[in-house]
Protein backbone atom coordinates (compact mmCIF):
# COMPACT_ATOMS: atom_id res chain seq x y z
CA UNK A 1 -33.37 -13.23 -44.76
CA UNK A 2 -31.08 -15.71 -42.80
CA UNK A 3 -27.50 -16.18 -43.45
CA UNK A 4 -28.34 -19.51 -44.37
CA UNK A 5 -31.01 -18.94 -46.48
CA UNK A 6 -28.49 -16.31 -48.38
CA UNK A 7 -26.38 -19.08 -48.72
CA UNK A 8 -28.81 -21.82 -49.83
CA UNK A 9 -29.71 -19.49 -52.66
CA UNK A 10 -26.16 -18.93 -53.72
CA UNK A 11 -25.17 -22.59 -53.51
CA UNK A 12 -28.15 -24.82 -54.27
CA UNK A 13 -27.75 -27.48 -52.88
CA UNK A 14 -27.75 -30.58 -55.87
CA UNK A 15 -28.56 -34.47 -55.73
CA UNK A 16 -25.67 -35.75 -57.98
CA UNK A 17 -24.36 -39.29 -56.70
CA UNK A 18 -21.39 -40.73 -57.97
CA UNK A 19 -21.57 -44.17 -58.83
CA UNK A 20 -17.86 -44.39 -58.93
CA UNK A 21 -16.73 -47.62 -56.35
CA UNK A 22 -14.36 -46.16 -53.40
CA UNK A 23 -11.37 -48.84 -54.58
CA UNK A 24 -11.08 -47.00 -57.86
CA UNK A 25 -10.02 -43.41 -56.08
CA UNK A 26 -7.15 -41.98 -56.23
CA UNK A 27 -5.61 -41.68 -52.94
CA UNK A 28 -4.92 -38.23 -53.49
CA UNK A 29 -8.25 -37.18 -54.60
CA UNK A 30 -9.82 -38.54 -51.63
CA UNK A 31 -7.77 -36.47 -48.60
CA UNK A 32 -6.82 -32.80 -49.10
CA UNK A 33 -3.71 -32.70 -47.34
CA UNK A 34 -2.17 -29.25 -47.00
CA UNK A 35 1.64 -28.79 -47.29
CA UNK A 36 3.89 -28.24 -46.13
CA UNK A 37 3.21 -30.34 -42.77
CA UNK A 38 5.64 -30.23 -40.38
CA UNK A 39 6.86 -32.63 -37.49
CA UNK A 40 6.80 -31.68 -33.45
CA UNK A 41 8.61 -33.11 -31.18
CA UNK A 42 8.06 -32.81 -27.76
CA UNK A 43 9.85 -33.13 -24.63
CA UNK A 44 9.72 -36.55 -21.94
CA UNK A 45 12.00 -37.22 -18.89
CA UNK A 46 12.21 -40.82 -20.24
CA UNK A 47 15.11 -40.19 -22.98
CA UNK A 48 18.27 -38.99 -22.47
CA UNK A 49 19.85 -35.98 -24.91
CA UNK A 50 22.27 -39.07 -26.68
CA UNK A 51 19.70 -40.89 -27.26
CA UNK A 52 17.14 -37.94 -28.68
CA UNK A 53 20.36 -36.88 -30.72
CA UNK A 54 21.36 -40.10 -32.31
CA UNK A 55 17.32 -40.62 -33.48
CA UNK A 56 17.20 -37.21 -34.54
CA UNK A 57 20.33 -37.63 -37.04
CA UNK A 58 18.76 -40.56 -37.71
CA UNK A 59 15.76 -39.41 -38.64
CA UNK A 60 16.25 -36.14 -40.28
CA UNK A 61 20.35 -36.89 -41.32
CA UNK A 62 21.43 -34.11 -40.19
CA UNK A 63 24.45 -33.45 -37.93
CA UNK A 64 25.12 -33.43 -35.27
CA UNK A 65 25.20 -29.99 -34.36
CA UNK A 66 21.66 -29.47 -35.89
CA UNK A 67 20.60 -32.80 -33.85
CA UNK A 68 21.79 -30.83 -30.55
CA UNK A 69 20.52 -27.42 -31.33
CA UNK A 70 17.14 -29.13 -31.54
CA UNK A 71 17.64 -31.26 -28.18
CA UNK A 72 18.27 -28.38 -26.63
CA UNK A 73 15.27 -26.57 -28.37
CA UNK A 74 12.87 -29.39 -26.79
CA UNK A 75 14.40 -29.45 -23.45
CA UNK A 76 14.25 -25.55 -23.13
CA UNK A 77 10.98 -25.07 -24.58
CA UNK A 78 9.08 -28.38 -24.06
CA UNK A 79 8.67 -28.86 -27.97
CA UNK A 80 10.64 -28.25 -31.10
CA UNK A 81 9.70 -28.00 -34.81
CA UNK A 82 12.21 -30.55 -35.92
CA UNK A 83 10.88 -30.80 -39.50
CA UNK A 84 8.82 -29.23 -42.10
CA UNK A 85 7.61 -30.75 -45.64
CA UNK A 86 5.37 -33.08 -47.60
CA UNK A 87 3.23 -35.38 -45.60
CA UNK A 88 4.92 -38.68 -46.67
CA UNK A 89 8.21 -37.43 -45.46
CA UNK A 90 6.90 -36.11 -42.20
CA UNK A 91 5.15 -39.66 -41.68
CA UNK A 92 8.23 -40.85 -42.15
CA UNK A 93 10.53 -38.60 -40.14
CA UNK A 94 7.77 -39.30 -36.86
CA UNK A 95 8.21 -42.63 -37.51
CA UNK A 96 11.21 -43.02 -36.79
CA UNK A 97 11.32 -40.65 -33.99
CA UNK A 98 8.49 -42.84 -32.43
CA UNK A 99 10.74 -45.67 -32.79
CA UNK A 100 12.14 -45.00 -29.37
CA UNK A 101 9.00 -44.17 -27.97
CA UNK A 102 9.52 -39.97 -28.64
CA UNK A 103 6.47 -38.35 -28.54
CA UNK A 104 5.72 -36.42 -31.47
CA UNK A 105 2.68 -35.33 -33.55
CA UNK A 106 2.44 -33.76 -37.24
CA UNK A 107 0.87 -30.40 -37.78
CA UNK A 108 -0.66 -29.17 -41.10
């Protein structure tokens, strides 16, 4: 017997529909989003280290001394974890990031 026939017979497979309409879902019921997600930010010869600094204190507002130890992070190692929590925040922390044109992307 097949792996998928072993599986067929544990999970039958059912014909429930939902008549529910898609505008009544709850956001969070429709995406499985797992947390914490975290923001990367990578490194560009476009932007100088005051200007990556200033939108990282910006962004996160932090320091500083965090904002350079992260520069510094990114220019050594080509990408930095700069951030790490629920998805709304991240969205929000890239966002303004990408304000400048900084290239970053959120991981899950």
């Amino acid at each position: 017997m097949t792996l998928l026939h072993k599986m067929r017979q544990m999970y039958p497979m059912t014909s429930v529909m939902t008549t529910r309409p898609v505008e009544e879902r709850d956001d969070e019921s429709d995406v499985l989003i797992q947390e914490p997600a975290r923001v990367i930010l990578y490194n560009d010869e476009v932007h100088t280290f005051e200007e990556v600094i200033g939108q990282l204190i910006k962004a996160l507002r932090c320091d500083t001394t965090k904002a350079e130890a992260l520069t510094w992070e990114v220019h050594n190692i080509g990408k930095s974890n700069v951030f790490q929590g629920p998805m709304n925040e991240c969205m929000q922390v890239s966002g303004v990031l990408e304000e400048i044109a900084l290239h970053t992307q959120i991981e899950v």
